[in-house]
Each structure stands twice: as structure tokens, then as C-alpha cells.
N, C-alpha and C. Protein backbone atom coordinates (compact mmCIF):
# COMPACT_ATOMS: atom_id res chain seq x y z
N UNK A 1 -0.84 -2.20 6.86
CA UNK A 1 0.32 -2.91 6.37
C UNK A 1 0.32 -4.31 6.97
N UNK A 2 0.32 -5.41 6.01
CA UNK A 2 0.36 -6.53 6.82
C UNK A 2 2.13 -7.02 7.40
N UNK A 3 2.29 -7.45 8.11
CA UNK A 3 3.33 -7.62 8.17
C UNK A 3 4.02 -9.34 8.63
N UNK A 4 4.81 -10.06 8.13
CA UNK A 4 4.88 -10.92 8.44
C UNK A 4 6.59 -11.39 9.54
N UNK A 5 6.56 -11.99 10.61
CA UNK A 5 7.67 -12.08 11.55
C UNK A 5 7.90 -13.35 11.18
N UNK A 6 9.45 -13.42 10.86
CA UNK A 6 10.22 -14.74 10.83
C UNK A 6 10.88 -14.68 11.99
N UNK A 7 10.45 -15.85 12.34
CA UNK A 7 11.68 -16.23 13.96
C UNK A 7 11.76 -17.27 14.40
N UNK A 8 12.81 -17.42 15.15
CA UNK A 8 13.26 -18.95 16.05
C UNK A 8 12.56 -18.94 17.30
N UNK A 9 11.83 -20.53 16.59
CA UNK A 9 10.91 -20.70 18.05
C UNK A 9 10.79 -21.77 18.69
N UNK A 10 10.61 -22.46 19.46
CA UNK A 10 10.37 -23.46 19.79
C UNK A 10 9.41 -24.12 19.17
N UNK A 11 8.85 -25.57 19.26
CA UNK A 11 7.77 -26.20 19.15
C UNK A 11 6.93 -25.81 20.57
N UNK A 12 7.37 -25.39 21.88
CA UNK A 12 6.42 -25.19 22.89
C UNK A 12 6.10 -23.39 22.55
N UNK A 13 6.48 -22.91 22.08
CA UNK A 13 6.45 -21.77 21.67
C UNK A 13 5.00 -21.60 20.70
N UNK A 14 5.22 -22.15 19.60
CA UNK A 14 4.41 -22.47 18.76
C UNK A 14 3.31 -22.71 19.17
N UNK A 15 3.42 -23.72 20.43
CA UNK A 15 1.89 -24.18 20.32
C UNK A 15 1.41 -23.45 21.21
N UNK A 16 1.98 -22.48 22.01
CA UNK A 16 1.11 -21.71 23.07
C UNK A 16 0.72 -21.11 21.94
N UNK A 17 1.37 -20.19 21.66
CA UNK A 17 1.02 -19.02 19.97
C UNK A 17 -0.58 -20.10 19.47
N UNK A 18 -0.75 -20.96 19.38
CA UNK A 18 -1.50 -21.86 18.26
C UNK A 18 -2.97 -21.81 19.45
N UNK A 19 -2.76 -21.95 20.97
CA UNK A 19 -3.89 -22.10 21.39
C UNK A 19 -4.61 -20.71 21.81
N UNK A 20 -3.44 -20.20 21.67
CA UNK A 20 -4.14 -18.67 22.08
C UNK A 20 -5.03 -18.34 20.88
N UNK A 21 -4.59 -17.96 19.75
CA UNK A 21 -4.88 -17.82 18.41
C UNK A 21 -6.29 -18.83 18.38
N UNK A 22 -6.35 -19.82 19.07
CA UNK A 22 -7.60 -20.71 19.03
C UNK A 22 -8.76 -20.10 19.80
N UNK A 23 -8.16 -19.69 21.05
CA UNK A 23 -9.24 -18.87 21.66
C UNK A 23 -9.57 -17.80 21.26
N UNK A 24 -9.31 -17.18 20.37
CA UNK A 24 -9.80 -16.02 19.58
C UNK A 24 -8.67 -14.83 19.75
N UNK A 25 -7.47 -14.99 20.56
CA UNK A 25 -6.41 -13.83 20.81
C UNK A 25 -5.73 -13.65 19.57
N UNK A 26 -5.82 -12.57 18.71
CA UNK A 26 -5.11 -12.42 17.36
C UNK A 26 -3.36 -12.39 17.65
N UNK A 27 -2.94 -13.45 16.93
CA UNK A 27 -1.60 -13.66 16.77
C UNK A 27 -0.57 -12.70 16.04
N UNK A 28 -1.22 -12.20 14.79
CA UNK A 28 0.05 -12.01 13.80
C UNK A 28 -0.07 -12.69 12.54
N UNK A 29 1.11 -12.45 11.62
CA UNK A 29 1.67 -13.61 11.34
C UNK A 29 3.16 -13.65 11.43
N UNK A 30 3.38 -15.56 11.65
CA UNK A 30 4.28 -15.97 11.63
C UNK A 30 4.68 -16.43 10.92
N UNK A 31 6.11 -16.52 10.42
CA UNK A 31 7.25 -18.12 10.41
C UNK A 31 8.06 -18.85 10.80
N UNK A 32 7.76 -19.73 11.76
CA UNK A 32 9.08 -19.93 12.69
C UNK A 32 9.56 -21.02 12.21
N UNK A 33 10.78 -20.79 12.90
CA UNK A 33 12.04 -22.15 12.51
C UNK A 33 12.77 -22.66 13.70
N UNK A 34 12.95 -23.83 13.67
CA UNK A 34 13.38 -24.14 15.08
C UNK A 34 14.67 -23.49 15.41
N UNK A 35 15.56 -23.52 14.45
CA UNK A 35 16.73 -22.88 14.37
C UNK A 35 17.52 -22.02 13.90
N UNK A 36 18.40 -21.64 14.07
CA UNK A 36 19.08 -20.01 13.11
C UNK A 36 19.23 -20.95 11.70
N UNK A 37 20.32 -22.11 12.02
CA UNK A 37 20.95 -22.54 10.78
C UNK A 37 19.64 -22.75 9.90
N UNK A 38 18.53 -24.00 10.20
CA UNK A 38 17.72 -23.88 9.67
C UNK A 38 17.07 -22.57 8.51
N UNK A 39 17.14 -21.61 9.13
CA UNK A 39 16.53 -20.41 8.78
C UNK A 39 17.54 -19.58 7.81
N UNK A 40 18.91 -19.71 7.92
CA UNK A 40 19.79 -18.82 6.95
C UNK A 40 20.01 -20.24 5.89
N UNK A 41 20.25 -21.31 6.22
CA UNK A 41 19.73 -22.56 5.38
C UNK A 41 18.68 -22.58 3.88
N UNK A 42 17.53 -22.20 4.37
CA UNK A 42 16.54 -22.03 3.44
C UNK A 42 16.36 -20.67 3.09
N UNK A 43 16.97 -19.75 3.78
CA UNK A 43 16.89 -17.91 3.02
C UNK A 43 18.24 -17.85 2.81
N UNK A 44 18.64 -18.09 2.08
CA UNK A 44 20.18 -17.74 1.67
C UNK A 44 19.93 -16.37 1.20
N UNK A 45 21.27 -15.87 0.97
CA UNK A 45 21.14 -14.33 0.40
C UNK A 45 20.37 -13.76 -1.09
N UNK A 46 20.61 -14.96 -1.81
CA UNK A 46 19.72 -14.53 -3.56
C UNK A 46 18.38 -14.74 -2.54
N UNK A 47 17.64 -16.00 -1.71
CA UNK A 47 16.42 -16.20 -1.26
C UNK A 47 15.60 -14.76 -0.76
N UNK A 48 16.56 -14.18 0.37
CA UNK A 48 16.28 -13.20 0.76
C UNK A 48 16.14 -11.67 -0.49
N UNK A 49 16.76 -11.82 -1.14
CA UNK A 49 17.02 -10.95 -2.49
C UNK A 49 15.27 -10.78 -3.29
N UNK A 50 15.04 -12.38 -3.39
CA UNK A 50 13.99 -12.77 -3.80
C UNK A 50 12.93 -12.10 -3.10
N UNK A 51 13.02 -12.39 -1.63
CA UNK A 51 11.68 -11.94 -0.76
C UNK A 51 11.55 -10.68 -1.34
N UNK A 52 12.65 -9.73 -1.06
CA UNK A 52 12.57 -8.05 -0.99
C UNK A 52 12.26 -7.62 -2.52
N UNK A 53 12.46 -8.84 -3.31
CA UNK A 53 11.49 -8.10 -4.60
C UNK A 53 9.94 -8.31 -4.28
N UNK A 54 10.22 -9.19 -3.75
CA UNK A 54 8.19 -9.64 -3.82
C UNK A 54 7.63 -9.12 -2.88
N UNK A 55 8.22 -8.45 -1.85
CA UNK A 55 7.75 -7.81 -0.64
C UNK A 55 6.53 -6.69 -0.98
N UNK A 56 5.61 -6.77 -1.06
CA UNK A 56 4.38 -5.72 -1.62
C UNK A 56 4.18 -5.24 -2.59
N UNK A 57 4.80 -6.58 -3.51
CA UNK A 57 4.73 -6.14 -5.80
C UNK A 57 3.27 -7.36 -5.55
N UNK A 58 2.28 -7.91 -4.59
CA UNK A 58 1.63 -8.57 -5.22
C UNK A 58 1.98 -10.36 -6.21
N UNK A 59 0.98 -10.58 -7.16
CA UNK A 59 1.27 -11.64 -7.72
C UNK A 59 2.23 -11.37 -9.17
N UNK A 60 3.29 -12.22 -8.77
CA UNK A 60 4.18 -11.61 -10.39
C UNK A 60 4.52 -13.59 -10.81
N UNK A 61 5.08 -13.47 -12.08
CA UNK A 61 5.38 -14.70 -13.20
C UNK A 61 6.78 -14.62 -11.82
N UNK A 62 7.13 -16.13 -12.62
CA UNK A 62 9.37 -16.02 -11.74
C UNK A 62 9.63 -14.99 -12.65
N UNK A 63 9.14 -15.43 -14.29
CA UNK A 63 10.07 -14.69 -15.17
C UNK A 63 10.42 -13.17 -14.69
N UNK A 64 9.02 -12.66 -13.96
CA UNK A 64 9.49 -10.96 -13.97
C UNK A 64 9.81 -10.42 -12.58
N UNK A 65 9.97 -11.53 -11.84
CA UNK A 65 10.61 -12.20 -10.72
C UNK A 65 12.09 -11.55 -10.98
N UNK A 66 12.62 -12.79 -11.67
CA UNK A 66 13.98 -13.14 -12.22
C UNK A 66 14.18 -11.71 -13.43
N UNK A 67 13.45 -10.69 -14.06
CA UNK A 67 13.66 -9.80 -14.50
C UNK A 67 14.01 -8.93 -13.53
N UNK A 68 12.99 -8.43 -12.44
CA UNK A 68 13.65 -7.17 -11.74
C UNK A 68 14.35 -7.32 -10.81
N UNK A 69 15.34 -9.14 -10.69
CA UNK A 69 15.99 -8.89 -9.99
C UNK A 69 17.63 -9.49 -10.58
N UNK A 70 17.62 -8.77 -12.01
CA UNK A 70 18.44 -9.27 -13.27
C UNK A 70 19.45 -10.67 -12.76
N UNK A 71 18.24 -11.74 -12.92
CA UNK A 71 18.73 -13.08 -12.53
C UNK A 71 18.05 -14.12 -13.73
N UNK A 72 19.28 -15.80 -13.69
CA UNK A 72 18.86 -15.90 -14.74
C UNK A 72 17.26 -17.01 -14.14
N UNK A 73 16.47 -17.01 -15.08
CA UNK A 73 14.89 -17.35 -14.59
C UNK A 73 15.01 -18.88 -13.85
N UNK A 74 16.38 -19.89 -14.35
CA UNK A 74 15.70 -21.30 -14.38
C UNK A 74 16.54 -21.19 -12.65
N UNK A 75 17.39 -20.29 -11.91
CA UNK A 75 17.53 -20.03 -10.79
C UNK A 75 16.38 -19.26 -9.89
N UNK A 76 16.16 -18.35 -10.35
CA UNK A 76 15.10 -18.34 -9.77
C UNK A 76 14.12 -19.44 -9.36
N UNK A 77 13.51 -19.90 -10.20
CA UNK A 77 12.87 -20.97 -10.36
C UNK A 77 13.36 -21.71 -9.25
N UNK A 78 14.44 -22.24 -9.15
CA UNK A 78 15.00 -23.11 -8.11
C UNK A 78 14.47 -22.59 -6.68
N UNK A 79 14.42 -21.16 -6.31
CA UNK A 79 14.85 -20.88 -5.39
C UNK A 79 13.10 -20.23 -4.85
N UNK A 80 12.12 -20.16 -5.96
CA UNK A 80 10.98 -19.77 -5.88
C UNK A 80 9.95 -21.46 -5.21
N UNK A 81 10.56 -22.56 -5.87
CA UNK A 81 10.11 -23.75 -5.76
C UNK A 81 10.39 -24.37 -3.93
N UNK A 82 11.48 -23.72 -3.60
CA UNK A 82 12.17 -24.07 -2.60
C UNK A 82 11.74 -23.50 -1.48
N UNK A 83 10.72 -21.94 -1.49
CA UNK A 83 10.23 -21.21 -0.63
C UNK A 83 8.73 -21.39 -1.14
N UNK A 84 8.08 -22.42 -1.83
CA UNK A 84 7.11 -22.66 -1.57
C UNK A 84 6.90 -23.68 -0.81
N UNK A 85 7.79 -24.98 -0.89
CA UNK A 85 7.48 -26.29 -0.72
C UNK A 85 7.36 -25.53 0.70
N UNK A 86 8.09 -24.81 1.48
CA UNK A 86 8.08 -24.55 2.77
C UNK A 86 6.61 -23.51 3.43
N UNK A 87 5.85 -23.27 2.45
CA UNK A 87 5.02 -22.58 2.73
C UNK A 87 5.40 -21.03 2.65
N UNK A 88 6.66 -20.53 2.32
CA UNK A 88 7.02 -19.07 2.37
C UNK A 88 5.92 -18.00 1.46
N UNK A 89 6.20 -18.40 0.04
CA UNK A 89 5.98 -18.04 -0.80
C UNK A 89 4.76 -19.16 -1.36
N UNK A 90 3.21 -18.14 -1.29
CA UNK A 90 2.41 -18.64 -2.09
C UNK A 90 2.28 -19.13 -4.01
N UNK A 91 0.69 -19.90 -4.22
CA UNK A 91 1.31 -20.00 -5.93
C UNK A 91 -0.45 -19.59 -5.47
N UNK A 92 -0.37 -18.67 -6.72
CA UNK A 92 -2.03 -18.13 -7.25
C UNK A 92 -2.74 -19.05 -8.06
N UNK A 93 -4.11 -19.26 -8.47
CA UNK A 93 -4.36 -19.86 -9.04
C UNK A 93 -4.31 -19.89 -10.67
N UNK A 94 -4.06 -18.54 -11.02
CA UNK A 94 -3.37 -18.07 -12.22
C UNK A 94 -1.65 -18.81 -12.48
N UNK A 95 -1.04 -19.40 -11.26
CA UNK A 95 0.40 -19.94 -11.42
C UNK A 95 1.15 -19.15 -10.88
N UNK A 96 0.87 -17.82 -10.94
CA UNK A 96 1.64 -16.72 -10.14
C UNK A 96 2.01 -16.96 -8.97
N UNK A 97 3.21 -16.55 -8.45
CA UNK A 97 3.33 -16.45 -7.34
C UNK A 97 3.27 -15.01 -6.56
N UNK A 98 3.25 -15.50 -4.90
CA UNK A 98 3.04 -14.21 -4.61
C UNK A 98 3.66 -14.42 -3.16
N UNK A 99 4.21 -12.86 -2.80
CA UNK A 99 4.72 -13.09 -1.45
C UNK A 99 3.73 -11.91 -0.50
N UNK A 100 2.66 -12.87 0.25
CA UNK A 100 1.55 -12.17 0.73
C UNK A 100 1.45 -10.99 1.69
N UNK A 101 3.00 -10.11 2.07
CA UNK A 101 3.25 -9.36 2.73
C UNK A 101 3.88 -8.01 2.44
N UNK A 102 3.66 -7.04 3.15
CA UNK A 102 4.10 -5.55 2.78
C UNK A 102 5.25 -5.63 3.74
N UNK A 103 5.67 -6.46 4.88
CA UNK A 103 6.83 -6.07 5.18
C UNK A 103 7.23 -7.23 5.71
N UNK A 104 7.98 -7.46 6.35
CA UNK A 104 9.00 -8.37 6.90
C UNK A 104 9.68 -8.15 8.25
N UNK A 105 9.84 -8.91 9.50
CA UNK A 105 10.39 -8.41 10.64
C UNK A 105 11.04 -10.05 10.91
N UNK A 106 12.53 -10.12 11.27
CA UNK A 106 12.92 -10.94 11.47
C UNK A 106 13.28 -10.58 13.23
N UNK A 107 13.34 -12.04 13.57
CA UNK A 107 13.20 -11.99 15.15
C UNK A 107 13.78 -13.38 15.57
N UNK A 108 15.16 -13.07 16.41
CA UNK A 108 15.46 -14.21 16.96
C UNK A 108 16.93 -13.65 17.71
N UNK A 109 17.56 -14.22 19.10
CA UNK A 109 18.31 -13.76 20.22
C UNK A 109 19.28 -14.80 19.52
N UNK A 110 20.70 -14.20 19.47
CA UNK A 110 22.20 -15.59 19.83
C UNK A 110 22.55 -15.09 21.04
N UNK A 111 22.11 -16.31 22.16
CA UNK A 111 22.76 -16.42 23.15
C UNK A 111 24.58 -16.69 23.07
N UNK A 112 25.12 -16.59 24.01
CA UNK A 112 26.68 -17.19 24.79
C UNK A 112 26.59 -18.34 24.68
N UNK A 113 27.16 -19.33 24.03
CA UNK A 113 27.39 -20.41 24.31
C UNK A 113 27.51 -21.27 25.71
């Protein structure tokens, strides 16, 4: 199962993760965000809606996207365009998109102010 972790990380975070991964120590995969807001920002709830259809369906059209998740397509669309520019969500070379993971693990602490 591949699995992919979204979480709040630092930039010093990151780059330890980045040199280890250089020396040959297998990482994972990641997506980090510097921040919570950031992160509920760009996954809003339809976003997240979105992931959990594409979560291990492979490469699908938006249209059948926006079918099994009875939405109308030119939103989708919005919201498919919006989790690529970020790298979330791949585009196939067929146009398809695809969300390259069987599962999902989100990861991040709210401290006390």
C-alpha cells in the first residue's frame, strides 16, 4: 500500500527529511505545509471529498471525478486545477488525472498558545 503523509513542517524539517533521503535513508512520502491554515486553506472540505474519491481509483477524467462524487464538473475542475498547481494531484499523459496513493495519513500537533 503506498501511502502518502500530509503534515506541518518546517522548512528545517524538510531539509533534514531531503538530506537523509539523499544519502540513501528511504523517506516516505510526503506533503508538507508550513502551516495548519495553509493546509485546511488549500484542502477545504469538497478538496478533501475530492482526495477520498481518488484515493486508490487510479487515473480517472474530472468528469467521472465530478460523477462519483455527484458534483457539478466545472467545480470540480476548479478544485482539481488547484491541487495540481500545488503538486497534490498528478495529470497523466492521457490528461487524466490521478491521485498516486492508496491511503492518506495526516500529521500535525496544535500546541497552547
Amino acid at each position: 500500500m503506498r501511502t502518502v503523509t500530509l503534515e506541518i513542517a518546517s522548512r528545517e524539517k524538510v531539509s533534514r527529511r531531503f538530506l537523509r533521503a539523499f544519502d540513501g535513508e528511504p523517506q516516505g512520502s510526503f506533503i508538507s505545509f508550513e502551516s495548519p491554515e495553509l493546509l485546511f486553506k488549500l484542502i477545504s472540505g469538497k478538496r478533501w471529498d475530492l482526495l477520498k474519491v481518488m484515493t486508490g481509483a487510479g487515473p480517472l477524467t474530472i468528469r467521472e471525478a465530478a460523477r462519483r462524487m455527484n458534483r457539478d464538473v466545472k467545480a470540480v475542475h476548479g478544485d482539481v486545477h488547484a491541487l495540481l498547481k500545488v503538486g497534490i494531484l498528478e495529470k497523466t499523459d492521457k490528461g487524466q488525472i490521478v491521485f498516486p496513493y492508496d491511503a492518506v495519513h495526516v500529521d500535525f500537533m496544535l500546541n497552547a498558545a
